[in-house]
PDB file of N, CA and C in Angstrom:
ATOM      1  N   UNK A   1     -86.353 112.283-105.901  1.00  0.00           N
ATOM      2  CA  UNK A   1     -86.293 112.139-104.455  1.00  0.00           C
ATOM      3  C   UNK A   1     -87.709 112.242-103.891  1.00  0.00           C
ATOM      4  N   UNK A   2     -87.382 112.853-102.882  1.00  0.00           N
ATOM      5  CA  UNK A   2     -89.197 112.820-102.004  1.00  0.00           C
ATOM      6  C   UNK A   2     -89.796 114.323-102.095  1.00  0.00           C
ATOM      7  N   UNK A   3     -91.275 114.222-102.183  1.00  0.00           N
ATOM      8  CA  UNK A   3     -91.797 115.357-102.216  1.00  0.00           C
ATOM      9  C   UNK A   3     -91.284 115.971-101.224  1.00  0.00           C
ATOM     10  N   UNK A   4     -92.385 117.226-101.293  1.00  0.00           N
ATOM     11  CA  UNK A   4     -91.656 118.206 -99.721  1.00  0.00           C
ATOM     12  C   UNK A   4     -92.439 117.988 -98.761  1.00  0.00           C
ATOM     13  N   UNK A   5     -92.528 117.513 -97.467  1.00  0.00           N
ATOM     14  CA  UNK A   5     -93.696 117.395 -96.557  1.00  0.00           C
ATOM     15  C   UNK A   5     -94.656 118.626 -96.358  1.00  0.00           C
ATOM     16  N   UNK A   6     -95.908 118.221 -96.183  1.00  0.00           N
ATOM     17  CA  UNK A   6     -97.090 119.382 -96.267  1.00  0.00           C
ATOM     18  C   UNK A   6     -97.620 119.049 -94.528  1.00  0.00           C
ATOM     19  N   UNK A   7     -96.958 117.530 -93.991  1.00  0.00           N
ATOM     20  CA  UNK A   7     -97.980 117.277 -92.759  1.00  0.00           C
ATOM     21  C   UNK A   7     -96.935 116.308 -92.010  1.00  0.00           C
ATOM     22  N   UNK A   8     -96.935 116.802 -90.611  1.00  0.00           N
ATOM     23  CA  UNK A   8     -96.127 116.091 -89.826  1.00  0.00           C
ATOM     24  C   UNK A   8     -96.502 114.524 -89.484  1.00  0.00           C
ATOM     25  N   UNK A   9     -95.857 113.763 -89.080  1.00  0.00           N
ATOM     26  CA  UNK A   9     -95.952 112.186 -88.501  1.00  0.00           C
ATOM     27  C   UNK A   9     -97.257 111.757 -87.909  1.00  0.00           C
ATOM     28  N   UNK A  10     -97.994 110.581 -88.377  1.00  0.00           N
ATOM     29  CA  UNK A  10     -99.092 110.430 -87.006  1.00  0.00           C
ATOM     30  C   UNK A  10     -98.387 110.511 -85.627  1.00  0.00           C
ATOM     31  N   UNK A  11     -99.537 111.097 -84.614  1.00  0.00           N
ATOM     32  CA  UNK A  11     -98.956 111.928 -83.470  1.00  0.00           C
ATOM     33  C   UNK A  11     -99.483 110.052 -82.936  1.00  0.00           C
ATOM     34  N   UNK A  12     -98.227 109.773 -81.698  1.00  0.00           N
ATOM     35  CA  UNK A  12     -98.436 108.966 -81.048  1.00  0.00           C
ATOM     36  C   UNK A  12     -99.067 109.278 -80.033  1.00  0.00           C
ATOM     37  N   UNK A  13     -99.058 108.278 -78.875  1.00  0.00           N
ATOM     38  CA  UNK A  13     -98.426 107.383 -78.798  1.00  0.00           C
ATOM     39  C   UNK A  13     -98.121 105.417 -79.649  1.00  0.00           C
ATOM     40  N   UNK A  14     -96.824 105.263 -80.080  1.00  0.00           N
ATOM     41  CA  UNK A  14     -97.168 103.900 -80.954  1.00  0.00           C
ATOM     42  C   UNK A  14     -97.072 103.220 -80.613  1.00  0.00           C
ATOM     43  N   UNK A  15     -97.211 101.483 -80.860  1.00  0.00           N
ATOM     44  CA  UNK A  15     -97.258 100.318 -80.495  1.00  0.00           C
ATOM     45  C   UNK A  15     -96.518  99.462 -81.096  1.00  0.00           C
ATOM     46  N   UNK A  16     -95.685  98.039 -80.683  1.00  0.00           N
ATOM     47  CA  UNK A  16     -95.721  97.347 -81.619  1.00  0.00           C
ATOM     48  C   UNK A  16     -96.628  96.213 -81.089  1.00  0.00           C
ATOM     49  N   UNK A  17     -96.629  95.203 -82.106  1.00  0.00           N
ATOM     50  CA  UNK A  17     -97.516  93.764 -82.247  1.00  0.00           C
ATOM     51  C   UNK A  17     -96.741  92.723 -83.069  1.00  0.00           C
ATOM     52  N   UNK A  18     -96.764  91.711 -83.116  1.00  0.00           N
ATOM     53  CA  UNK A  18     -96.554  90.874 -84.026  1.00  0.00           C
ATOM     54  C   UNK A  18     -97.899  89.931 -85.048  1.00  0.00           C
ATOM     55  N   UNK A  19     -98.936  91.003 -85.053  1.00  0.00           N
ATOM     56  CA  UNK A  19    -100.355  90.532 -85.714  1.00  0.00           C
ATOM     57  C   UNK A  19    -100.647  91.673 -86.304  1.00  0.00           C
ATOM     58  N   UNK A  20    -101.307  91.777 -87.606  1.00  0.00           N
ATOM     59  CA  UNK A  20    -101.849  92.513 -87.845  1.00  0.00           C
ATOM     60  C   UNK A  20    -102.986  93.200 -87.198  1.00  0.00           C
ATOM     61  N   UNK A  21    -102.859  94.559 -87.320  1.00  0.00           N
ATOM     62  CA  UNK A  21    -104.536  95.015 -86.977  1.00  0.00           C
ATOM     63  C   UNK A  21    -105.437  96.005 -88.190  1.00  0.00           C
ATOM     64  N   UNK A  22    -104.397  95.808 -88.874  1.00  0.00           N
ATOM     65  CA  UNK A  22    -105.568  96.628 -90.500  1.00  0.00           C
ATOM     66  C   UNK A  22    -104.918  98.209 -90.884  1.00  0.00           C
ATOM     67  N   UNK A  23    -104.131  98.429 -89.263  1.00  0.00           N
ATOM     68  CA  UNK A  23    -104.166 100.067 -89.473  1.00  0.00           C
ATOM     69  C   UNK A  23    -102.271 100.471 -89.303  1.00  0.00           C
ATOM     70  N   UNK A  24    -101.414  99.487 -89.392  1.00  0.00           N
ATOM     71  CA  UNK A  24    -100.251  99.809 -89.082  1.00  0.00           C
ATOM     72  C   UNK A  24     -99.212 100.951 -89.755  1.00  0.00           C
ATOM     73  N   UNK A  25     -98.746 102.057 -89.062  1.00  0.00           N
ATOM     74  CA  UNK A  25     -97.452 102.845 -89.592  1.00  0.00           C
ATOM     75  C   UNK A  25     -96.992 102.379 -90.299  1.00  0.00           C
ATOM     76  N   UNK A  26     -95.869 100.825 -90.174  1.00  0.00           N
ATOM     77  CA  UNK A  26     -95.051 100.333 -90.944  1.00  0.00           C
ATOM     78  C   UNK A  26     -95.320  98.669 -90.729  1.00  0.00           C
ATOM     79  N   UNK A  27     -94.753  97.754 -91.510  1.00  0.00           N
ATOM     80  CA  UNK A  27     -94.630  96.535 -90.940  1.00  0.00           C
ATOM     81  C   UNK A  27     -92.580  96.330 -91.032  1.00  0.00           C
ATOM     82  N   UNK A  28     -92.013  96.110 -90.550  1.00  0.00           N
ATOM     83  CA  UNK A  28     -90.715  95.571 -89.883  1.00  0.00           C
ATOM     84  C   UNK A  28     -90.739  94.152 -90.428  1.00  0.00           C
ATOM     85  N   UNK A  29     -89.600  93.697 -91.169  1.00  0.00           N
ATOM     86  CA  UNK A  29     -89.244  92.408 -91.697  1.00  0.00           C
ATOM     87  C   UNK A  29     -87.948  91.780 -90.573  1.00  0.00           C
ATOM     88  N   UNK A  30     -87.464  90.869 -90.413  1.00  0.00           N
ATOM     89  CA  UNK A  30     -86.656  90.054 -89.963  1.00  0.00           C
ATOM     90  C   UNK A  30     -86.389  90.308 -88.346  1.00  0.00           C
ATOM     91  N   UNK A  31     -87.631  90.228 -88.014  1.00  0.00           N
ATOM     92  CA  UNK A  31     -88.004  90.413 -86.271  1.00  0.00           C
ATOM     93  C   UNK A  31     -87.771  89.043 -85.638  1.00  0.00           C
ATOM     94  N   UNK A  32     -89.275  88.328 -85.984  1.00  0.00           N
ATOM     95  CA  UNK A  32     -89.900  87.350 -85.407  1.00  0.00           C
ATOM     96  C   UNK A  32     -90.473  86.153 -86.423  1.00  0.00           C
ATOM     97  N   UNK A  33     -90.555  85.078 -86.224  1.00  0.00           N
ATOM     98  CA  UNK A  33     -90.821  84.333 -87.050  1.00  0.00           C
ATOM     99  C   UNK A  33     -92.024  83.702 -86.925  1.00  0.00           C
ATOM    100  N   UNK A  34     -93.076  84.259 -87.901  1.00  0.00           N
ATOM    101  CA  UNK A  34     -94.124  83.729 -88.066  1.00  0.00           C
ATOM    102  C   UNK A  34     -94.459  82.167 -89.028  1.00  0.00           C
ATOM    103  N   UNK A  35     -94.979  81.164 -88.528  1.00  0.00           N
ATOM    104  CA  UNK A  35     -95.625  79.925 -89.534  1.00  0.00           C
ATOM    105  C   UNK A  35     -96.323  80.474 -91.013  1.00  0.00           C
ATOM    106  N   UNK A  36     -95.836  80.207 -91.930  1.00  0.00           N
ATOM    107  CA  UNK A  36     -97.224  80.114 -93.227  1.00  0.00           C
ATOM    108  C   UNK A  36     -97.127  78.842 -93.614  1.00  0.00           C
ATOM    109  N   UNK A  37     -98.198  78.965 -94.736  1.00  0.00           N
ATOM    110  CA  UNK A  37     -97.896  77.482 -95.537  1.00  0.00           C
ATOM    111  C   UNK A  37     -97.152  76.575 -96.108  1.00  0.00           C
ATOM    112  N   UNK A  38     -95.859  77.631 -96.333  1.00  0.00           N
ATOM    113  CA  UNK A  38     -95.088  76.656 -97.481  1.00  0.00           C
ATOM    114  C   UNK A  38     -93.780  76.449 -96.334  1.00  0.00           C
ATOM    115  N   UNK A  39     -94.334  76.790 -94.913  1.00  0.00           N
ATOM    116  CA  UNK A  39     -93.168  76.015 -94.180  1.00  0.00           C
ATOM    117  C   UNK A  39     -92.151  76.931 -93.918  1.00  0.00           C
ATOM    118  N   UNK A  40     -91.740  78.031 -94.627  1.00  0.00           N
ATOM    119  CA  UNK A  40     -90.362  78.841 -94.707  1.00  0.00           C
ATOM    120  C   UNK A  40     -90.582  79.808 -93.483  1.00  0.00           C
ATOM    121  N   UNK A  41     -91.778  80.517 -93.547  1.00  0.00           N
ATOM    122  CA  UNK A  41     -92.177  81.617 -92.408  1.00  0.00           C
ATOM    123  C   UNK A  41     -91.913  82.630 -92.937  1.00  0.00           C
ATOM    124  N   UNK A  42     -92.676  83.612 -92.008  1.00  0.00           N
ATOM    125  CA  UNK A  42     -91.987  85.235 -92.472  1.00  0.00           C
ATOM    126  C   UNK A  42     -91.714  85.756 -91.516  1.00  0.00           C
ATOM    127  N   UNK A  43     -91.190  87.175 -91.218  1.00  0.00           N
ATOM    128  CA  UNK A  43     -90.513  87.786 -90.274  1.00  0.00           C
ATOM    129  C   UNK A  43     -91.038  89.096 -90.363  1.00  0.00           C
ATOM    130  N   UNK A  44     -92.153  89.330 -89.161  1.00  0.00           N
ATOM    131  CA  UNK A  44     -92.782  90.717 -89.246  1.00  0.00           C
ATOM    132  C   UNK A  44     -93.048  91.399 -87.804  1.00  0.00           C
ATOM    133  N   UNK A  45     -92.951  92.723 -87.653  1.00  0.00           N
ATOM    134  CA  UNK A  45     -93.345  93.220 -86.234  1.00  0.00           C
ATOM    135  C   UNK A  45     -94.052  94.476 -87.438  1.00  0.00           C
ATOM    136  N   UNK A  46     -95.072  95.121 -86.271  1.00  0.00           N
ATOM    137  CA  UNK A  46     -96.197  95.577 -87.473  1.00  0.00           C
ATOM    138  C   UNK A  46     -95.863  97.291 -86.118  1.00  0.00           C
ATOM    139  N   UNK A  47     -95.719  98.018 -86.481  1.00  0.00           N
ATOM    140  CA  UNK A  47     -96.112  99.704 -85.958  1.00  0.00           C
ATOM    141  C   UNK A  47     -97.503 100.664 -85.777  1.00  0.00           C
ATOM    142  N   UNK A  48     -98.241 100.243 -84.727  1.00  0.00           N
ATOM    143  CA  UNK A  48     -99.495 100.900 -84.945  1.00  0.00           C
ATOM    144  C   UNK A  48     -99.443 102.228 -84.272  1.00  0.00           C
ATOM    145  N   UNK A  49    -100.262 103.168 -84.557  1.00  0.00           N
ATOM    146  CA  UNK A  49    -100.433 104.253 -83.937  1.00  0.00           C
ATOM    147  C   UNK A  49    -101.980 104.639 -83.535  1.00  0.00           C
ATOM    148  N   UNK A  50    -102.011 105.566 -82.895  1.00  0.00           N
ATOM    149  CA  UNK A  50    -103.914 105.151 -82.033  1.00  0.00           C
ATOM    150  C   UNK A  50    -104.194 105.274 -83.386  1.00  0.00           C
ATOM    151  N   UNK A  51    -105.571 104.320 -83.036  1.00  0.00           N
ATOM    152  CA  UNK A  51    -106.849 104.094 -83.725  1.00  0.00           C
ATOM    153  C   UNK A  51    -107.343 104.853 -84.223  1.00  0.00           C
ATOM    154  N   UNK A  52    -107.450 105.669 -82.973  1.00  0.00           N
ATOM    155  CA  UNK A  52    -109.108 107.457 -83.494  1.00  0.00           C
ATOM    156  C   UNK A  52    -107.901 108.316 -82.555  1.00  0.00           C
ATOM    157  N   UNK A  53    -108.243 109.238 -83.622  1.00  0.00           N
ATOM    158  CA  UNK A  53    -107.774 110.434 -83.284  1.00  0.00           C
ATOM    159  C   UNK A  53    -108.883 111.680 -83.401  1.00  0.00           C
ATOM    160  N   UNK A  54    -108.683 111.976 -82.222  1.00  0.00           N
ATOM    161  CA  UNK A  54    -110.055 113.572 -82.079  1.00  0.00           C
ATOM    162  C   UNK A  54    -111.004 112.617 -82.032  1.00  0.00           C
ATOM    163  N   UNK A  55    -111.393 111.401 -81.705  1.00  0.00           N
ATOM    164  CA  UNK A  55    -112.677 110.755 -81.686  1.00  0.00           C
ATOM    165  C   UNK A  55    -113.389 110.268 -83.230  1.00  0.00           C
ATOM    166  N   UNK A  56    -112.247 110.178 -84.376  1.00  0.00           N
ATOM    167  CA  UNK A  56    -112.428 110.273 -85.956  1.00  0.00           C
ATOM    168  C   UNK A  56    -111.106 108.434 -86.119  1.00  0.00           C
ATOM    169  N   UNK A  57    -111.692 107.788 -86.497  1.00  0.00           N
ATOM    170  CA  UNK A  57    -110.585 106.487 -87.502  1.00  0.00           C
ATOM    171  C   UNK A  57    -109.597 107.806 -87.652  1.00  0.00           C
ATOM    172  N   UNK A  58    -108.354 107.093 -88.002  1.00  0.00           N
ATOM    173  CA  UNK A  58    -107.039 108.015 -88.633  1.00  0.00           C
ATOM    174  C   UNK A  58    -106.656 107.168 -89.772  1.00  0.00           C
ATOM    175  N   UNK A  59    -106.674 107.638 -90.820  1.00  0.00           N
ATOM    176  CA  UNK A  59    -105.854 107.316 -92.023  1.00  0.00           C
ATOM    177  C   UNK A  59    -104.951 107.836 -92.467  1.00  0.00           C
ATOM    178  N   UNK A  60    -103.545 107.756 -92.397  1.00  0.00           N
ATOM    179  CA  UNK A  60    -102.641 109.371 -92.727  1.00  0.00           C
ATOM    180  C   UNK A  60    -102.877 109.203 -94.315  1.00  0.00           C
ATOM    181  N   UNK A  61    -102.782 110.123 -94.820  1.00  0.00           N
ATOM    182  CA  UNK A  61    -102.288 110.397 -96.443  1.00  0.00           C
ATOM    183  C   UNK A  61    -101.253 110.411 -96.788  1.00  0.00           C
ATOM    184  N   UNK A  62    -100.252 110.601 -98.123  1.00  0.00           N
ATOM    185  CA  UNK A  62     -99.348 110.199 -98.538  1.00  0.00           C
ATOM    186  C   UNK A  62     -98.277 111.036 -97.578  1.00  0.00           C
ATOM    187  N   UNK A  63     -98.684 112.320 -98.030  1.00  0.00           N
ATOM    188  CA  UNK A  63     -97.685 112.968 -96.615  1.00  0.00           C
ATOM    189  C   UNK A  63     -97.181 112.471 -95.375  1.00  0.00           C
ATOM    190  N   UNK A  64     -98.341 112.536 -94.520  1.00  0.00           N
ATOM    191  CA  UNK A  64     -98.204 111.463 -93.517  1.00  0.00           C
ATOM    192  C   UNK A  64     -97.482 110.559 -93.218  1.00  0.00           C
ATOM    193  N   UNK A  65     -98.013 109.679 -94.644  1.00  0.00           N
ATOM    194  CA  UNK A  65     -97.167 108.285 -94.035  1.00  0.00           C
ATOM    195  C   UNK A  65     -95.693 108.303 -94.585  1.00  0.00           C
ATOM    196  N   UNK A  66     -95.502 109.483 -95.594  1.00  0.00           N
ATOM    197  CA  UNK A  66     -93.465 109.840 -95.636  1.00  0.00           C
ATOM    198  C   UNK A  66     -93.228 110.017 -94.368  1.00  0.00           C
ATOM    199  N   UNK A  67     -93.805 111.388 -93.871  1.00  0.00           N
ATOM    200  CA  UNK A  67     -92.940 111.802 -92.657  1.00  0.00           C
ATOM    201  C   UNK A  67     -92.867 110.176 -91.131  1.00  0.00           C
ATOM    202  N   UNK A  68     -93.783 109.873 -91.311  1.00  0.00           N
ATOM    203  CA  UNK A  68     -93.792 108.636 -90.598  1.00  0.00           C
ATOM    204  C   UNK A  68     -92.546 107.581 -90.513  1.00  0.00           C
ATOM    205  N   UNK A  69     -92.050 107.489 -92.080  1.00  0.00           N
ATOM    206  CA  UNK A  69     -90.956 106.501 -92.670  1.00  0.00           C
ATOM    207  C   UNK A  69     -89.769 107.491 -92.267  1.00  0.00           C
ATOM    208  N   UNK A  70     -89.827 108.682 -92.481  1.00  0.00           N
ATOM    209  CA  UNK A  70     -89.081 109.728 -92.105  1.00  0.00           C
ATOM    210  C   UNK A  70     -88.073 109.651 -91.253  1.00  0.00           C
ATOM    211  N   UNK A  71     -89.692 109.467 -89.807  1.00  0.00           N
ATOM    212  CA  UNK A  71     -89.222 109.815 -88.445  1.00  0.00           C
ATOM    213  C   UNK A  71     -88.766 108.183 -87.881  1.00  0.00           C
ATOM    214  N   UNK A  72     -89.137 106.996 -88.562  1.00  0.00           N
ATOM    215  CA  UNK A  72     -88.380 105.650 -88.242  1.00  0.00           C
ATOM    216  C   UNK A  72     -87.176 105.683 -88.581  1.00  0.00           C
ATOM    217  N   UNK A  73     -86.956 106.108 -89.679  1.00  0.00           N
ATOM    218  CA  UNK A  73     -84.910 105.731 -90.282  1.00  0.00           C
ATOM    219  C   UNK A  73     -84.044 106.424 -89.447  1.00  0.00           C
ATOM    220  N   UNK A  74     -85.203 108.049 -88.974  1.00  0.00           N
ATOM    221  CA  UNK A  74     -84.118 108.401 -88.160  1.00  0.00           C
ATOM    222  C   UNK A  74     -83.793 108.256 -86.760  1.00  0.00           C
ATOM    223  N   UNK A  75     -84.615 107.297 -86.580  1.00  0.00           N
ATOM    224  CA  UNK A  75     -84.882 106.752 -85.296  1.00  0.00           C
ATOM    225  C   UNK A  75     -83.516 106.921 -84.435  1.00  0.00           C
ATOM    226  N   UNK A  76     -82.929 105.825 -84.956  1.00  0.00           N
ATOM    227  CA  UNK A  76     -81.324 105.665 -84.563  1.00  0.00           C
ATOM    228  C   UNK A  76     -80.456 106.786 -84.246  1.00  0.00           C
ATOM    229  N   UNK A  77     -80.895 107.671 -85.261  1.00  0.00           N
ATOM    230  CA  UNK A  77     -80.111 108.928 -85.296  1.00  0.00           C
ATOM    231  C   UNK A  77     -80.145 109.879 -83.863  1.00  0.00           C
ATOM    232  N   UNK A  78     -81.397 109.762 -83.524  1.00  0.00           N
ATOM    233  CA  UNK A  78     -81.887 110.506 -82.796  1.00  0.00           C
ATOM    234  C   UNK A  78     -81.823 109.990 -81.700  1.00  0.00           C
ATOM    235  N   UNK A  79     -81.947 108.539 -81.130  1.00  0.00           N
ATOM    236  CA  UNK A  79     -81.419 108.117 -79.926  1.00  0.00           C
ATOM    237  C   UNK A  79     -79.804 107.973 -79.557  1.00  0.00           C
ATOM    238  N   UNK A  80     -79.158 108.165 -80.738  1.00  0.00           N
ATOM    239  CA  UNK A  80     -77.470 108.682 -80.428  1.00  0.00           C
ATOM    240  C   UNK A  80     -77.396 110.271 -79.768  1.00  0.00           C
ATOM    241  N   UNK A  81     -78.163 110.895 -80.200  1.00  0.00           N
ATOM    242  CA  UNK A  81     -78.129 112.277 -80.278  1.00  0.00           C
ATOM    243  C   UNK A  81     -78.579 111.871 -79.368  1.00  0.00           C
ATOM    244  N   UNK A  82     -79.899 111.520 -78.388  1.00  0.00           N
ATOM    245  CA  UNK A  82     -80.532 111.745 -77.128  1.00  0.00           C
ATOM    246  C   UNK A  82     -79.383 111.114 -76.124  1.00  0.00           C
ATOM    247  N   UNK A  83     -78.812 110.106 -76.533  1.00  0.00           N
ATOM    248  CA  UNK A  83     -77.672 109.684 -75.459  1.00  0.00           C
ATOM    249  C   UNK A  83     -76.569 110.982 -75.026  1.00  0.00           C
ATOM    250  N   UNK A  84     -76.056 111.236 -76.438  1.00  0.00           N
ATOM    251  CA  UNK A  84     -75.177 111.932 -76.001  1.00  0.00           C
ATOM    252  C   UNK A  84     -75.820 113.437 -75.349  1.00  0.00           C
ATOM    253  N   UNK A  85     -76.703 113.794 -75.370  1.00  0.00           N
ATOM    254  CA  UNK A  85     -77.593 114.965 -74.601  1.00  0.00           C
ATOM    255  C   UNK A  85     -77.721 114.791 -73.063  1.00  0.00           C
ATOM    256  N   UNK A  86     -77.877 113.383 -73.110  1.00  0.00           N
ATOM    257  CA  UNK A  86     -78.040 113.261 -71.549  1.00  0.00           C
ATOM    258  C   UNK A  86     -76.723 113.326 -70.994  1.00  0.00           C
ATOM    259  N   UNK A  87     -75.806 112.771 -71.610  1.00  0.00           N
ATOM    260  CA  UNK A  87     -74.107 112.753 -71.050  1.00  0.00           C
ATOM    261  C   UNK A  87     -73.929 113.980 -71.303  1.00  0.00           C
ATOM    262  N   UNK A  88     -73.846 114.752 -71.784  1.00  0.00           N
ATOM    263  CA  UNK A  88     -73.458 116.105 -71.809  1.00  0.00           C
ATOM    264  C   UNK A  88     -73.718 117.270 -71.867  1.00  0.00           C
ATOM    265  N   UNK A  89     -75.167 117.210 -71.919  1.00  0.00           N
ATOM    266  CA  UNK A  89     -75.898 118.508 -71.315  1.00  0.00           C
ATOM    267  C   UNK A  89     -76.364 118.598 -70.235  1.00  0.00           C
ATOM    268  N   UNK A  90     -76.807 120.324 -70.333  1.00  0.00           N
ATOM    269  CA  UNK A  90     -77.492 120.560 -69.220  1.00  0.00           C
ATOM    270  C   UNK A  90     -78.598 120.798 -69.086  1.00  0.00           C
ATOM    271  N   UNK A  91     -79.175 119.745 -68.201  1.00  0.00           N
ATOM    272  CA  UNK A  91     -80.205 119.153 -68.398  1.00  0.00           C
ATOM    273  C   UNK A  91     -81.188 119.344 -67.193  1.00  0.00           C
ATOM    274  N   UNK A  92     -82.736 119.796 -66.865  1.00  0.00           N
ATOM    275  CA  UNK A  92     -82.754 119.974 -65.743  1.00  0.00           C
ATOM    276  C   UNK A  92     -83.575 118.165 -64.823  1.00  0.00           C
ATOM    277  N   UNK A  93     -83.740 118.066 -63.843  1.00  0.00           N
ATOM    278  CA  UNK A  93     -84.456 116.185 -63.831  1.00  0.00           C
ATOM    279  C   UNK A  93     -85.752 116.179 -64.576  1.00  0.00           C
ATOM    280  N   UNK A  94     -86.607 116.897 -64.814  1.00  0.00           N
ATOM    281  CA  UNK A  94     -87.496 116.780 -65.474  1.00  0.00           C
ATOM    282  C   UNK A  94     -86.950 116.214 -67.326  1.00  0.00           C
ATOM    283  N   UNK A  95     -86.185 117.050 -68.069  1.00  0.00           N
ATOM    284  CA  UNK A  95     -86.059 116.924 -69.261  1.00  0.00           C
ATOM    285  C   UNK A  95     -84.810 115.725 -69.208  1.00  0.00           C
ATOM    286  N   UNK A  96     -84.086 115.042 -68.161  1.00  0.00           N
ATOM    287  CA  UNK A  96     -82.913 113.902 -68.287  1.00  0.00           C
ATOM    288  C   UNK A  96     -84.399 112.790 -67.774  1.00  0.00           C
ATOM    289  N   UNK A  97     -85.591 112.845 -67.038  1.00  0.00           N
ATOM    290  CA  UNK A  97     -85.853 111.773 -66.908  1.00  0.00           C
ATOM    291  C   UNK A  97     -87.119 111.434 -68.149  1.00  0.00           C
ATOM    292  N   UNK A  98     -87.543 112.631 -68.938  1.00  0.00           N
ATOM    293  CA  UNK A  98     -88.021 111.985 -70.319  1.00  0.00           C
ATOM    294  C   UNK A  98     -86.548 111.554 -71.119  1.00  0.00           C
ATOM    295  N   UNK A  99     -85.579 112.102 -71.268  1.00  0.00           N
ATOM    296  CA  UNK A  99     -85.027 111.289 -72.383  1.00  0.00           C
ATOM    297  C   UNK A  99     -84.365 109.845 -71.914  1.00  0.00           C
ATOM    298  N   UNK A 100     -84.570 109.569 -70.460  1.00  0.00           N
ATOM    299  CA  UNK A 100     -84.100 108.316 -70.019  1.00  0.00           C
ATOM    300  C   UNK A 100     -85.491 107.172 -70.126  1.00  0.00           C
ATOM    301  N   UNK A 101     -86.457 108.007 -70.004  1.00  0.00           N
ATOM    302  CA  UNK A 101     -87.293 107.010 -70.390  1.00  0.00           C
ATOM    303  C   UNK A 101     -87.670 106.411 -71.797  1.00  0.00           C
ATOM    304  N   UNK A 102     -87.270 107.825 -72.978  1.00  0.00           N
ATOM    305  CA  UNK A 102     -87.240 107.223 -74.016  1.00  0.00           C
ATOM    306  C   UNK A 102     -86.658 106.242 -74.522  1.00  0.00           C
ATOM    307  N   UNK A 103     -85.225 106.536 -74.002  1.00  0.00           N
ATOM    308  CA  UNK A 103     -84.351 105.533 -74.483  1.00  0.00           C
ATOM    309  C   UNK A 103     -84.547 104.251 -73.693  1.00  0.00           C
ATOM    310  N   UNK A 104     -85.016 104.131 -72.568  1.00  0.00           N
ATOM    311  CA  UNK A 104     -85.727 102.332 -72.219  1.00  0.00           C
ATOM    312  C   UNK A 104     -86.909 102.815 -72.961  1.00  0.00           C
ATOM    313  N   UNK A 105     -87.605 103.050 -73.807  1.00  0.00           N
ATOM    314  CA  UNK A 105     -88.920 102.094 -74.453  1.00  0.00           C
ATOM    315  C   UNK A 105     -88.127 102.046 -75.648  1.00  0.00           C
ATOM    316  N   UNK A 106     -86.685 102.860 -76.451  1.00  0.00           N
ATOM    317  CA  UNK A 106     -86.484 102.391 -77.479  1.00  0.00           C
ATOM    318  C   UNK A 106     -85.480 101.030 -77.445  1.00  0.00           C
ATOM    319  N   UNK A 107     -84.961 100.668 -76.133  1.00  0.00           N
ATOM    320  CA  UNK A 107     -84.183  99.734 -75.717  1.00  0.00           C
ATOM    321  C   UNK A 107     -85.331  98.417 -75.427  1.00  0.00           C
ATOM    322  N   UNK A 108     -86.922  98.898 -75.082  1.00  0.00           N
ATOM    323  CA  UNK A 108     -87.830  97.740 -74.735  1.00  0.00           C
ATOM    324  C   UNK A 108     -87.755  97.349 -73.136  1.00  0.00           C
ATOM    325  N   UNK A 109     -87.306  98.603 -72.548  1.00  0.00           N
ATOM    326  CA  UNK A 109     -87.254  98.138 -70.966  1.00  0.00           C
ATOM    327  C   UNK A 109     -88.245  99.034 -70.384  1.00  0.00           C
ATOM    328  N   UNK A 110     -89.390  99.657 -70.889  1.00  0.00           N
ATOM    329  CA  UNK A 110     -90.523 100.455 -70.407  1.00  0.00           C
ATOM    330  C   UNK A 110     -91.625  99.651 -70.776  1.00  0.00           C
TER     331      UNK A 110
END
């Protein structure tokens, strides 16, 4: 299975793109359809996270980039869980209007 994590996720905020930029979290298959040569295309949306961190390039290390893959699969998980938090907890407007905003940038309406 997977080691044990030693180091939490690159700290966002993240991005997506449909271009490379050299430094991406993850790349995403069967998004968007890019042209290559042999005509067929490929299908990529790419995950960046800042550039410099503390004013330093960021490279995560192996750690890193698990907890990274980590915190994507459970992506889903966690915006069910944030839905149902907002429907049924108690919540004060400060902490219902971050998780309403999360869920429009994970919906793509922020």
């Amino acid at each position: 299975m997977f080691k044990k994590l030693t180091a939490a996720h690159t700290p966002g905020p993240w991005e997506i793109g449909t271009s490379t930029r050299g430094y991406e979290v993850c790349t995403i298959h069967g998004v968007e359809r890019q042209p290559t040569e042999d005509g067929l295309g490929q299908s990529w949306v790419y995950v960046f996270p800042p550039r410099v961190l503390n004013g330093e390039w960021h490279w995560p290390d192996e750690a890193e980039q698990l907890a990274n893959a980590l915190l994507i699969a459970a992506a889903p998980d966690l915006l069910e869980a944030l839905r149902m938090c907002l429907l049924n907890g108690n919540l004060d407007e400060q902490e219902r209007n971050l998780g309403n905003a999360a869920i429009a940038k994970a919906e793509g309406r922020s």
